[in-house]
C-alpha atoms as a PDB file:
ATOM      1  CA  UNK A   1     -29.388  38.722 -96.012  1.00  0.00           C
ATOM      2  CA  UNK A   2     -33.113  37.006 -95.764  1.00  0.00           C
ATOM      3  CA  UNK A   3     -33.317  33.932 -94.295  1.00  0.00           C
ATOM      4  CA  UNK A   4     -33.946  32.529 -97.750  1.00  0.00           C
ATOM      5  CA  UNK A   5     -30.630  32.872 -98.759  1.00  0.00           C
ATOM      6  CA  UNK A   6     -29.057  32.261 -95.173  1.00  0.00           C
ATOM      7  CA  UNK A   7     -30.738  28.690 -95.915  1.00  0.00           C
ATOM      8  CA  UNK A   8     -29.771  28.258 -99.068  1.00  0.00           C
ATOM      9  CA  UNK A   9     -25.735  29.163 -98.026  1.00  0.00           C
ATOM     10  CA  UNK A  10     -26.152  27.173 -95.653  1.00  0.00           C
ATOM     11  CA  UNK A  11     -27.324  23.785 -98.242  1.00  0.00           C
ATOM     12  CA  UNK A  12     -24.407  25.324-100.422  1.00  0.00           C
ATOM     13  CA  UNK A  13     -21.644  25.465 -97.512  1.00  0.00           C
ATOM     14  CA  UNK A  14     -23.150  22.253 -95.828  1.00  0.00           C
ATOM     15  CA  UNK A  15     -24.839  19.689 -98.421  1.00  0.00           C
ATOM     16  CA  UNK A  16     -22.699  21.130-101.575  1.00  0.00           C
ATOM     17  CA  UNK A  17     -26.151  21.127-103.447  1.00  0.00           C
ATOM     18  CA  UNK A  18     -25.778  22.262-107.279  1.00  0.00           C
ATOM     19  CA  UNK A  19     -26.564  25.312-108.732  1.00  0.00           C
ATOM     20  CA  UNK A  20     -29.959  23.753-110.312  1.00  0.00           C
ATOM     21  CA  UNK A  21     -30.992  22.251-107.016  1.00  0.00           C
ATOM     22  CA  UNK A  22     -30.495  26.188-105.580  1.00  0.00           C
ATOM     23  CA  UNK A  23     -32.518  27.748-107.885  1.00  0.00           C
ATOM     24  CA  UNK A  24     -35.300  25.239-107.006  1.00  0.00           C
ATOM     25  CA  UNK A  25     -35.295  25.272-103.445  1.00  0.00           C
ATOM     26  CA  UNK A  26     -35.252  29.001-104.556  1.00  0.00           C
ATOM     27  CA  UNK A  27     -38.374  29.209-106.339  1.00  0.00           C
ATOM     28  CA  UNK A  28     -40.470  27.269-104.059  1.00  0.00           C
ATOM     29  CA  UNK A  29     -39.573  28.817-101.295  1.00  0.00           C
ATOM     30  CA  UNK A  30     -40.138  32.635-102.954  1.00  0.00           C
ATOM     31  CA  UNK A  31     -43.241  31.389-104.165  1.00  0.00           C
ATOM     32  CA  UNK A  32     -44.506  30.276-100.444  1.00  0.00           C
ATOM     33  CA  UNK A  33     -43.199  33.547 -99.420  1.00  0.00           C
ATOM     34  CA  UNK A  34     -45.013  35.344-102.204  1.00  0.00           C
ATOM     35  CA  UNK A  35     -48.473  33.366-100.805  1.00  0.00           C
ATOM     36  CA  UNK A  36     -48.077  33.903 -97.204  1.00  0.00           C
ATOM     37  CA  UNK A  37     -47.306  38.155 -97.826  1.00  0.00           C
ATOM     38  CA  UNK A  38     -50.457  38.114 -99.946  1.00  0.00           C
ATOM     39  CA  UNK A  39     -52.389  36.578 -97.205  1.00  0.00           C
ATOM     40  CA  UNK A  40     -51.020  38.780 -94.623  1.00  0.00           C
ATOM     41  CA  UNK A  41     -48.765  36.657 -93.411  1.00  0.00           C
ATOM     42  CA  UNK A  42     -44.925  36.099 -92.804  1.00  0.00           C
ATOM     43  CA  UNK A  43     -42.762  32.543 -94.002  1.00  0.00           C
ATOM     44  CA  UNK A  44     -40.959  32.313 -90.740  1.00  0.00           C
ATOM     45  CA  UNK A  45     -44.612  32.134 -89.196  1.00  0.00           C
ATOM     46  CA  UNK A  46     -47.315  30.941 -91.014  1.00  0.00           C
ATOM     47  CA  UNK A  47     -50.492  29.434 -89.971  1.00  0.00           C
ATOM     48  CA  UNK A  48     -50.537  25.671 -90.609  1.00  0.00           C
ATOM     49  CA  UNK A  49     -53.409  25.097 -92.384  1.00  0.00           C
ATOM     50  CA  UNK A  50     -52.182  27.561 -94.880  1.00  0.00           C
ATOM     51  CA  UNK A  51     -50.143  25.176 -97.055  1.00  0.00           C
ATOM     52  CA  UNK A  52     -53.304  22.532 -97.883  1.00  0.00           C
ATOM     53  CA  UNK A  53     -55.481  25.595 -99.149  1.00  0.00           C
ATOM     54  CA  UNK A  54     -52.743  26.775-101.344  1.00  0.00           C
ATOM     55  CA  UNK A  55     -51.543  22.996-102.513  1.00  0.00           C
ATOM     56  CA  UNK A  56     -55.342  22.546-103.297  1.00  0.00           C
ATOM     57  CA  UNK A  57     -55.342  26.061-105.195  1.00  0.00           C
ATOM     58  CA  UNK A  58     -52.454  25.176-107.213  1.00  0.00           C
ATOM     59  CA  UNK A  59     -53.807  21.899-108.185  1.00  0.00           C
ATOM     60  CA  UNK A  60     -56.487  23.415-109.375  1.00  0.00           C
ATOM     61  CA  UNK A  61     -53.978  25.930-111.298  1.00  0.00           C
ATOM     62  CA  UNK A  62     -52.989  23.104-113.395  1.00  0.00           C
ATOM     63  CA  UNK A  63     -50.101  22.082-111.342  1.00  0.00           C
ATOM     64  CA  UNK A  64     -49.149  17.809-110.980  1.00  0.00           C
ATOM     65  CA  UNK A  65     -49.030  16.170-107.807  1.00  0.00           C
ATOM     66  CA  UNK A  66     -45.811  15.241-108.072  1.00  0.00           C
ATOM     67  CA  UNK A  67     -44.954  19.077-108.560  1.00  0.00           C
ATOM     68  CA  UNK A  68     -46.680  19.993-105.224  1.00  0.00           C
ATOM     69  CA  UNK A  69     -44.813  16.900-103.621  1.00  0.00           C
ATOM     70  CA  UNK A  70     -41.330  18.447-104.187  1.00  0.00           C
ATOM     71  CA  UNK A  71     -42.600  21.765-103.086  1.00  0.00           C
ATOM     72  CA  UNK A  72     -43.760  20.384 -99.854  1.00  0.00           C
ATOM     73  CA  UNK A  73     -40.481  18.525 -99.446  1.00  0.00           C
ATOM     74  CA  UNK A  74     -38.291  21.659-100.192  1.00  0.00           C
ATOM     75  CA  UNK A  75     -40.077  23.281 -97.688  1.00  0.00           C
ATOM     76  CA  UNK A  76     -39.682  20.559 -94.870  1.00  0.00           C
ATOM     77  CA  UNK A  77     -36.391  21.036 -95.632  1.00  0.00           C
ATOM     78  CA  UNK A  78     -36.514  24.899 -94.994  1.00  0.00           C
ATOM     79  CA  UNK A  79     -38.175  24.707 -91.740  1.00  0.00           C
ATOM     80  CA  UNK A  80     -35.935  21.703 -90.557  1.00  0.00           C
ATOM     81  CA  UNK A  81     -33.290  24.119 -91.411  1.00  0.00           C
ATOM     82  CA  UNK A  82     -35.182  27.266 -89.585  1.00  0.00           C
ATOM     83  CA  UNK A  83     -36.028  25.191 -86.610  1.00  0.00           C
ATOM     84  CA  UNK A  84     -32.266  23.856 -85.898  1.00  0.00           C
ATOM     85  CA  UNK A  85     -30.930  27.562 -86.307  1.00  0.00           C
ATOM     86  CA  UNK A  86     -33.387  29.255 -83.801  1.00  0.00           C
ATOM     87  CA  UNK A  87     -35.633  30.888 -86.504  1.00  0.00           C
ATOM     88  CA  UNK A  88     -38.649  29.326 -85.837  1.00  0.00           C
ATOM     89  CA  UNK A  89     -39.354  27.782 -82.377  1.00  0.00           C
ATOM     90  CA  UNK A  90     -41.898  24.963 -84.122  1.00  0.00           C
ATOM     91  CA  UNK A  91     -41.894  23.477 -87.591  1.00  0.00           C
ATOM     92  CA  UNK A  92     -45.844  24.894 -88.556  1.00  0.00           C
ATOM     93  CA  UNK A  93     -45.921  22.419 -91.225  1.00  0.00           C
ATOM     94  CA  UNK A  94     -45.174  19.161 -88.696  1.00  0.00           C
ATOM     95  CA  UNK A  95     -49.245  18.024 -89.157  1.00  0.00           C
ATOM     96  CA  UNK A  96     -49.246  18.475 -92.792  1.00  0.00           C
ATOM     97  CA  UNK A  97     -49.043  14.871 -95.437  1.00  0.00           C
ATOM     98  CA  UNK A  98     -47.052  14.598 -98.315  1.00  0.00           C
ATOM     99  CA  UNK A  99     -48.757  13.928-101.628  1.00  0.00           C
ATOM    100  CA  UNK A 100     -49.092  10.724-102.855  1.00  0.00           C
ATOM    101  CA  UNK A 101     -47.112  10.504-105.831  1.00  0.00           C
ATOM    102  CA  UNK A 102     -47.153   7.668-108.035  1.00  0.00           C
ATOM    103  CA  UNK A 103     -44.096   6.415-110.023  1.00  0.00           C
ATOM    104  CA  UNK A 104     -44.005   7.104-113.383  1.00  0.00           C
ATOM    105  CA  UNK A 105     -43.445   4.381-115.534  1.00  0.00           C
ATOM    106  CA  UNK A 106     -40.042   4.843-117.626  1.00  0.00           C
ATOM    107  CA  UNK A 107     -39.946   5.294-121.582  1.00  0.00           C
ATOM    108  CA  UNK A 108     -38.797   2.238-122.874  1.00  0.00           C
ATOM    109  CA  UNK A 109     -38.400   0.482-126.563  1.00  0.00           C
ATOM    110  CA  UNK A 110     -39.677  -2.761-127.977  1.00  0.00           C
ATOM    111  CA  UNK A 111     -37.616  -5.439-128.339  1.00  0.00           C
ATOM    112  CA  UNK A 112     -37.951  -5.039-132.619  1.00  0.00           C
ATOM    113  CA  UNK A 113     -37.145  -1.293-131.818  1.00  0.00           C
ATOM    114  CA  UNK A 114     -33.784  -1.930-130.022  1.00  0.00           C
ATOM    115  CA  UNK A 115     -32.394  -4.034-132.888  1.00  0.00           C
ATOM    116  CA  UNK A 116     -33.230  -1.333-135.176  1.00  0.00           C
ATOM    117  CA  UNK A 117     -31.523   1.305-132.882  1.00  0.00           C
ATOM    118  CA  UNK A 118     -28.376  -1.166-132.487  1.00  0.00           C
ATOM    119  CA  UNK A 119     -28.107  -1.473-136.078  1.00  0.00           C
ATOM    120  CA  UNK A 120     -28.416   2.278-137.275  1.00  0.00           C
ATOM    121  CA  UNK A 121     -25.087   3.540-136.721  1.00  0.00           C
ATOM    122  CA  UNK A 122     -23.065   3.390-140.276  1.00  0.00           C
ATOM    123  CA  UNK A 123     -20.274   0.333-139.396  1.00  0.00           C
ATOM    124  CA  UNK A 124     -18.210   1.196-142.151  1.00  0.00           C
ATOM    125  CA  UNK A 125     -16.596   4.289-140.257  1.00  0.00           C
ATOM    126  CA  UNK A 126     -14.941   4.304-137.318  1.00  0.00           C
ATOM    127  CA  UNK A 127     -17.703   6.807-135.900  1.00  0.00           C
ATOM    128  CA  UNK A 128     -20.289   4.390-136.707  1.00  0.00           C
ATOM    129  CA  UNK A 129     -18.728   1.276-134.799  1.00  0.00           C
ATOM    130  CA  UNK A 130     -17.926   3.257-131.586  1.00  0.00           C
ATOM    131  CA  UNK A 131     -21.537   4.342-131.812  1.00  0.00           C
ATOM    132  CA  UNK A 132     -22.810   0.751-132.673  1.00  0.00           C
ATOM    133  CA  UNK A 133     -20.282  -0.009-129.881  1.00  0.00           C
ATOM    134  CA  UNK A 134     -21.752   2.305-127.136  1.00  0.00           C
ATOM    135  CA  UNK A 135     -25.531   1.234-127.803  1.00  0.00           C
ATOM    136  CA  UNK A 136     -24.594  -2.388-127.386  1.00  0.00           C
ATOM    137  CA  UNK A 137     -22.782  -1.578-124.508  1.00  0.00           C
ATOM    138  CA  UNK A 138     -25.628   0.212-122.850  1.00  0.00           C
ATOM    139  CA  UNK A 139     -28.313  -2.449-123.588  1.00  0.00           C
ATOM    140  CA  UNK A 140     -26.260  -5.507-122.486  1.00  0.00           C
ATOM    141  CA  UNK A 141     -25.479  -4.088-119.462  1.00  0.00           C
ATOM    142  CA  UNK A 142     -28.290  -1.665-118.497  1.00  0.00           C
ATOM    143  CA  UNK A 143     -25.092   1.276-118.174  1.00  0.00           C
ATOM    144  CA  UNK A 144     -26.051   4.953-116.871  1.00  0.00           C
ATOM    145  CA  UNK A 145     -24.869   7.411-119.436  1.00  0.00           C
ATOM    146  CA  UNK A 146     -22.851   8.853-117.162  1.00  0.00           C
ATOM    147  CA  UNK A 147     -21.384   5.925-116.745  1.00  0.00           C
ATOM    148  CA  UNK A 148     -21.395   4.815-119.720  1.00  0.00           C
ATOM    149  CA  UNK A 149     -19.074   7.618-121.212  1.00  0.00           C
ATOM    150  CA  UNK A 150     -16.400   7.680-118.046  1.00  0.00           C
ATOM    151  CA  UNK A 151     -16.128   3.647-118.566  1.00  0.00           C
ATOM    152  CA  UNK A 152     -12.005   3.599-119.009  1.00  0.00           C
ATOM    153  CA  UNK A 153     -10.003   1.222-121.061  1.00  0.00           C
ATOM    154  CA  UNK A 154      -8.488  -1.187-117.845  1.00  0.00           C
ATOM    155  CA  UNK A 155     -12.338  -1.341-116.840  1.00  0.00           C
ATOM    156  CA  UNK A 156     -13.362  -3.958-119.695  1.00  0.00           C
ATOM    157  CA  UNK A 157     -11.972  -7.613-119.076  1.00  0.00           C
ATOM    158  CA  UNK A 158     -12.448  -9.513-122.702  1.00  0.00           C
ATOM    159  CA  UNK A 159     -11.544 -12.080-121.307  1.00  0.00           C
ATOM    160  CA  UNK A 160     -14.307 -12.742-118.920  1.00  0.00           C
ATOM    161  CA  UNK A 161     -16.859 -10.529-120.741  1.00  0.00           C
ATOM    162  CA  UNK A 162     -17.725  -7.933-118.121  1.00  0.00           C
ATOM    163  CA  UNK A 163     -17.146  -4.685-117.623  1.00  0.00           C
ATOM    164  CA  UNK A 164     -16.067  -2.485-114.152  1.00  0.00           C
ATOM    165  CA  UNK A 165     -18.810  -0.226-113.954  1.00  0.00           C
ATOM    166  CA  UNK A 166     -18.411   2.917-111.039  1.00  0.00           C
ATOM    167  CA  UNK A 167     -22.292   4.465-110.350  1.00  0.00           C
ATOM    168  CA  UNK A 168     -23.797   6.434-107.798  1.00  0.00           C
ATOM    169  CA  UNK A 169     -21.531   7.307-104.710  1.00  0.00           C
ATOM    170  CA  UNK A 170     -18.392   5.765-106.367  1.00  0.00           C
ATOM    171  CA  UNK A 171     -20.085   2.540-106.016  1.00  0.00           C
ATOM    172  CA  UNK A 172     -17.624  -0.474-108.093  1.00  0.00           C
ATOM    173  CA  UNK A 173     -20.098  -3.045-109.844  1.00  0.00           C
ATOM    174  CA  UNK A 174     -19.099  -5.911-112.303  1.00  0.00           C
ATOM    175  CA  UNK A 175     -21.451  -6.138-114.846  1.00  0.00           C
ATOM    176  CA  UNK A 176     -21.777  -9.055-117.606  1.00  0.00           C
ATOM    177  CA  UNK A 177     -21.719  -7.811-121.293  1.00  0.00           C
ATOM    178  CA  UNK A 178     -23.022 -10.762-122.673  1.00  0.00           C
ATOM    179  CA  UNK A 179     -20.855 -12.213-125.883  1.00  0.00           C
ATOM    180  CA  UNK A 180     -22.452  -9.702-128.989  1.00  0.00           C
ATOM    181  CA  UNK A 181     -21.678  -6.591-126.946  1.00  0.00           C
ATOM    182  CA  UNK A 182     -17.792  -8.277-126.240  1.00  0.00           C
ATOM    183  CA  UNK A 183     -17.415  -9.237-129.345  1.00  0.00           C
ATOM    184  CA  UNK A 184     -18.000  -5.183-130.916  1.00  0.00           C
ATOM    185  CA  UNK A 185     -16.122  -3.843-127.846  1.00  0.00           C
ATOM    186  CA  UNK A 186     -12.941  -6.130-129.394  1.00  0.00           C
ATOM    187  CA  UNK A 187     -13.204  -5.324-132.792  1.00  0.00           C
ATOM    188  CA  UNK A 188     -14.087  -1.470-131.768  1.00  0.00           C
ATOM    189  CA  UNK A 189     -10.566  -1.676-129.463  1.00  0.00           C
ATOM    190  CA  UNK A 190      -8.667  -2.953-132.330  1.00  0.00           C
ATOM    191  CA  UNK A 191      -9.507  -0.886-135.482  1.00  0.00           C
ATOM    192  CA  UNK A 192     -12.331   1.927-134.517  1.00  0.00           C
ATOM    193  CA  UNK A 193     -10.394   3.300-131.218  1.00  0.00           C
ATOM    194  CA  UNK A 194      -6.980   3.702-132.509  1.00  0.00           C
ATOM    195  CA  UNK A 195      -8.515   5.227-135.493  1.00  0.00           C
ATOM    196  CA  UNK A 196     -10.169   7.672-133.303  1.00  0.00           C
ATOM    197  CA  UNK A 197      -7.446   8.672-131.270  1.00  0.00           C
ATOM    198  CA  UNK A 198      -4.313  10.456-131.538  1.00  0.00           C
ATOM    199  CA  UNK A 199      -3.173   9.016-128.151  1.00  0.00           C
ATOM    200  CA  UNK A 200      -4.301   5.969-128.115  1.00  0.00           C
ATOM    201  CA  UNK A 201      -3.079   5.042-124.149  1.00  0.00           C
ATOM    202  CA  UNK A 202      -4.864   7.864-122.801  1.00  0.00           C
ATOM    203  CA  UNK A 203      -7.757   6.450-120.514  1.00  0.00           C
ATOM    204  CA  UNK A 204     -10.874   7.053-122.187  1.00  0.00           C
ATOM    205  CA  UNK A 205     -12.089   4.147-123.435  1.00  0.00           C
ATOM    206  CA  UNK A 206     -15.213   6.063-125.913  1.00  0.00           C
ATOM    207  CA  UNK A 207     -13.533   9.750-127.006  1.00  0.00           C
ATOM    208  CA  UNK A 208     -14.828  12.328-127.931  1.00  0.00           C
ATOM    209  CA  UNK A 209     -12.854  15.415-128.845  1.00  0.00           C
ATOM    210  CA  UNK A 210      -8.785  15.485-128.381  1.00  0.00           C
ATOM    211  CA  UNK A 211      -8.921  12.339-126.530  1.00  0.00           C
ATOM    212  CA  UNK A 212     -10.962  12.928-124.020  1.00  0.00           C
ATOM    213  CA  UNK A 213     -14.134  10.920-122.699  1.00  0.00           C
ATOM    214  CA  UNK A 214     -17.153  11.660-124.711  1.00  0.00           C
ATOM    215  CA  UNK A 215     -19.373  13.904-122.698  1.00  0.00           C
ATOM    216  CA  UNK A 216     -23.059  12.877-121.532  1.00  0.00           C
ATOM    217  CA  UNK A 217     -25.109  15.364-124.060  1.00  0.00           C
ATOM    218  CA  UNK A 218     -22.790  14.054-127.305  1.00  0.00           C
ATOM    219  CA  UNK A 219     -23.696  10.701-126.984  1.00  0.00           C
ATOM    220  CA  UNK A 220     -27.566  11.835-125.970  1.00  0.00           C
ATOM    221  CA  UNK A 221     -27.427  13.828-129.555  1.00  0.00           C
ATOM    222  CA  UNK A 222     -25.766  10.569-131.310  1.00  0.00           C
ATOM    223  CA  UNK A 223     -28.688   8.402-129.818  1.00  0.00           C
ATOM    224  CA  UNK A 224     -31.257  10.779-131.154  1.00  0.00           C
ATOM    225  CA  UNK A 225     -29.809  10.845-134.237  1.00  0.00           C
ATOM    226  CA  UNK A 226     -30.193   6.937-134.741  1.00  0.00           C
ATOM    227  CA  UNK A 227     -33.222   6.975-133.440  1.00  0.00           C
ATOM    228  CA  UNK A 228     -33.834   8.779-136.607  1.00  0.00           C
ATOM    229  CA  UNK A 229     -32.488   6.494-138.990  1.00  0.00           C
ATOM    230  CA  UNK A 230     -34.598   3.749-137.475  1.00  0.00           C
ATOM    231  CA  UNK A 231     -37.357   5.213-137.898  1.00  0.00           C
ATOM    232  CA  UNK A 232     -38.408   5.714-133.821  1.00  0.00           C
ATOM    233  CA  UNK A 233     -40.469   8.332-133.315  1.00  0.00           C
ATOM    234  CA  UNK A 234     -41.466   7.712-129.550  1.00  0.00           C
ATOM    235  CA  UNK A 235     -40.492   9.485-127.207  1.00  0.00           C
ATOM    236  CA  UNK A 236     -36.703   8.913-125.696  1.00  0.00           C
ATOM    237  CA  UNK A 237     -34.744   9.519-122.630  1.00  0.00           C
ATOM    238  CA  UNK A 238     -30.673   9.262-122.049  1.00  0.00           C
ATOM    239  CA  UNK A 239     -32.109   6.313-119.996  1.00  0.00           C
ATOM    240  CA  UNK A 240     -34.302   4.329-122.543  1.00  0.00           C
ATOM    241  CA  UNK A 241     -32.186   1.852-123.168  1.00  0.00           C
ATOM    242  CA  UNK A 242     -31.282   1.148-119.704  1.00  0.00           C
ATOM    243  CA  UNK A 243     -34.787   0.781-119.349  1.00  0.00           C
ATOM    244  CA  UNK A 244     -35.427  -1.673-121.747  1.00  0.00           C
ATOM    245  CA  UNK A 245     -32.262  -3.461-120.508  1.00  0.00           C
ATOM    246  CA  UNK A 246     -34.449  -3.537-117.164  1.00  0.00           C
ATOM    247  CA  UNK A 247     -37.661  -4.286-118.889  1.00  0.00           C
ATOM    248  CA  UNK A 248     -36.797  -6.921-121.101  1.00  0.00           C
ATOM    249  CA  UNK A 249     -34.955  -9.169-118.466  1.00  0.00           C
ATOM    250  CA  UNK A 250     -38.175  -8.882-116.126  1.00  0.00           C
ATOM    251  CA  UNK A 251     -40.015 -10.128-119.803  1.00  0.00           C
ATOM    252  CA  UNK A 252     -37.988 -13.051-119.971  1.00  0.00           C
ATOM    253  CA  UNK A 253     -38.004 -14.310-116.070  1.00  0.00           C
ATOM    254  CA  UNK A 254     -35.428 -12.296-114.647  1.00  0.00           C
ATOM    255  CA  UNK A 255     -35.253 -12.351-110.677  1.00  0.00           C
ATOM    256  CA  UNK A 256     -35.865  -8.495-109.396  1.00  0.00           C
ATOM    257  CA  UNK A 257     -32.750  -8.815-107.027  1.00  0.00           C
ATOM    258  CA  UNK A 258     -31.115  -9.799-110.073  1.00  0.00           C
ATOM    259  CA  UNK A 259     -32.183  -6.693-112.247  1.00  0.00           C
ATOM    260  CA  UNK A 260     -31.477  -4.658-109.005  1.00  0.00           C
ATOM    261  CA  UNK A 261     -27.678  -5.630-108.987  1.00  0.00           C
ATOM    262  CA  UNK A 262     -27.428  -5.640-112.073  1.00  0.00           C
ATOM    263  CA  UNK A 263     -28.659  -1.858-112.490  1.00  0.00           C
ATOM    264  CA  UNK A 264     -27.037  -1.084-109.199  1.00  0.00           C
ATOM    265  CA  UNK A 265     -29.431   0.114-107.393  1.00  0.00           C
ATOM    266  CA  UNK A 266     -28.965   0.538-103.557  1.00  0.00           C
ATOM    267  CA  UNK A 267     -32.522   0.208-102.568  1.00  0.00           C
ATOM    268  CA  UNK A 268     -34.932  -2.751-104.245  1.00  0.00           C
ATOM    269  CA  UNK A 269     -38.032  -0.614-104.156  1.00  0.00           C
ATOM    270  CA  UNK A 270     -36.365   1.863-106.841  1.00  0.00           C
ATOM    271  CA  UNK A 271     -35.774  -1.716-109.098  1.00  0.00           C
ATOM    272  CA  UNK A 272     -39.466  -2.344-108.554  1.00  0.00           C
ATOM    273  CA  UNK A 273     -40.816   0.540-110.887  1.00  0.00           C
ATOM    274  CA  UNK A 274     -40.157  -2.038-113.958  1.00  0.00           C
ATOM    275  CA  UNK A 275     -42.666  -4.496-112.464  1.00  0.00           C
ATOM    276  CA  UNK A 276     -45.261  -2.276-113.031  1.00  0.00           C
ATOM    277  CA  UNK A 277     -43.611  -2.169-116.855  1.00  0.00           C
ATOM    278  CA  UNK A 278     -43.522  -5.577-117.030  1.00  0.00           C
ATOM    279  CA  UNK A 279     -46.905  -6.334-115.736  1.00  0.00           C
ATOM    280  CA  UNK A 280     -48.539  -3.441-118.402  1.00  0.00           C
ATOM    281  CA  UNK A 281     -46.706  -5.281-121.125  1.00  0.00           C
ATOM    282  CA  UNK A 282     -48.362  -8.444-120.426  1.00  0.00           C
ATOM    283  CA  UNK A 283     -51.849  -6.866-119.589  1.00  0.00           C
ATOM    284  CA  UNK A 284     -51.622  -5.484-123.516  1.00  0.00           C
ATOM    285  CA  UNK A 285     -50.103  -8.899-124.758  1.00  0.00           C
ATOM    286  CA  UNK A 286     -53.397 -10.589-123.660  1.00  0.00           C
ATOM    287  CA  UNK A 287     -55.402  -7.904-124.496  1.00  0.00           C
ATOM    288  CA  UNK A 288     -54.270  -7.967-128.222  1.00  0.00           C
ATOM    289  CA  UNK A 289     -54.279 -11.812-128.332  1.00  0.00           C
ATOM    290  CA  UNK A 290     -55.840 -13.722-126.232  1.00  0.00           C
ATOM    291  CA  UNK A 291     -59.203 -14.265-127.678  1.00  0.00           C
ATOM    292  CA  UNK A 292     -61.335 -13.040-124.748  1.00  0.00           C
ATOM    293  CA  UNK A 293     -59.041 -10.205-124.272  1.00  0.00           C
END
């Protein structure tokens, strides 16, 4: 076995890392390894300086800096790895920076374009008001997809108007829905949902096929699909909405903490990525008109 794959049992046995994180820790590391052999050297002892002349090659290949900073972090990870298991007796690349990489600011939608989204789905079919149903859902309350589509039918209290959300590490959140969103989650639970199911007291609260919860890349092909019929043609993510959930609350005077509950995020600097949104919304607000913009 070469110590490639030792390491990468050991993330398997140890971290239970997914088969898609694998297969890149994989392909960074066999690409290092394919470097170091052509240079006459060996990955479980490499000169240091190695790594900036071939980060600085592949720049120059074409590849992003945020591309080079996972590579460098997968293999930080490797030599942590070799270090703690005898392999190497120093990490070689202890001396070498990270990449500055910054954030990417998030697709999002126009207020105008969200309405038109909201109101695509056909609400004469029970199809169309789970769907109208969903997207309201999402937007009032800045929902994951993920958890958007595992939200159960005890987690919605109608009578307060918020919904039990679960998120990253089986964090609980209660999120407000805000009175539109409540008021097409009641009608959807009255007529659409029994409509749609054959069991109607099974859990899943948005179903997809034989009563079970409506998987991720459905509702991902049903938001594409009214993106359509609204006529939005920029670019979208499973996430859009959530963004513009973030976005537009920052727009109207939102507090950050607030936004950062709200989206349940752990850490406020991950929130903070919609204040450079915000702030490039009002730069092209002025621009377009204010008179000396």
């Amino acid at each position: 076995m070469s110590v490639i794959d030792a390491f990468l049992d050991a993330l398997w046995l140890e971290q239970g890392a997914s088969d898609h994180t694998l297969a890149a820790y994989r392909r960074d590391l066999t690409a290092w390894q394919h470097y170091l052999i052509a240079e006459g050297e060996d990955i479980l002892s490499p000169a240091g300086q190695r790594l900036p002349v071939w980060l600085d090659a592949r720049r120059e290949q074409g590849y992003q800096l945020r591309s080079n900073a996972r590579l460098l972090s997968s293999l930080r990870s490797f030599y942590r790895w070799a270090r703690l298991h005898g392999h190497v007796a120093s990490d070689p690349l202890v001396d070498v920076k990270l990449p500055r990489v910054q954030p990417g600011l998030p697709n999002t939608l126009e207020e105008a374009e969200v309405e038109r989204l909201l109101m695509a789905p056909d609400v004469d079919t029970p199809l169309g008001v789970r769907d109208r149903t969903m997207l309201e859902l999402l937007y009032a309350c800045g929902l994951r997809v993920s958890e958007l589509v595992s939200l159960t039918g005890d987690a919605v209290n109608l009578r307060q108007n918020v919904v039990r959300v679960r998120g990253k590490g089986d964090k609980d959140r209660l999120v407000p829905m805000g009175e539109e969103a409540a008021d097409w989650l009641a009608h959807y639970m009255k007529t659409a949902r029994p409509a749609l199911m054959s069991d109607p007291t099974r859990p899943a609260l948005f179903p997809g096929r034989h009563d079970k919860a409506m998987t991720r890349q459905t509702f991902w092909h049903r938001i594409k699909a009214h993106a359509i019929t609204a006529g939005i043609s920029r670019p979208l993510s499973p996430h859009t909405l959530r963004h513009a959930f973030a976005t537009h609350l920052l727009n109207h005077g939102a507090n950050l903490r607030v936004v950062q509950l709200l989206l349940g995020h752990s850490d406020l600097s991950t929130t903070q990525i919609y204040t450079h949104v915000a702030q490039a919304r009002l730069e092209h607000l002025h621009a377009e008109h204010h008179p000396r913009g």
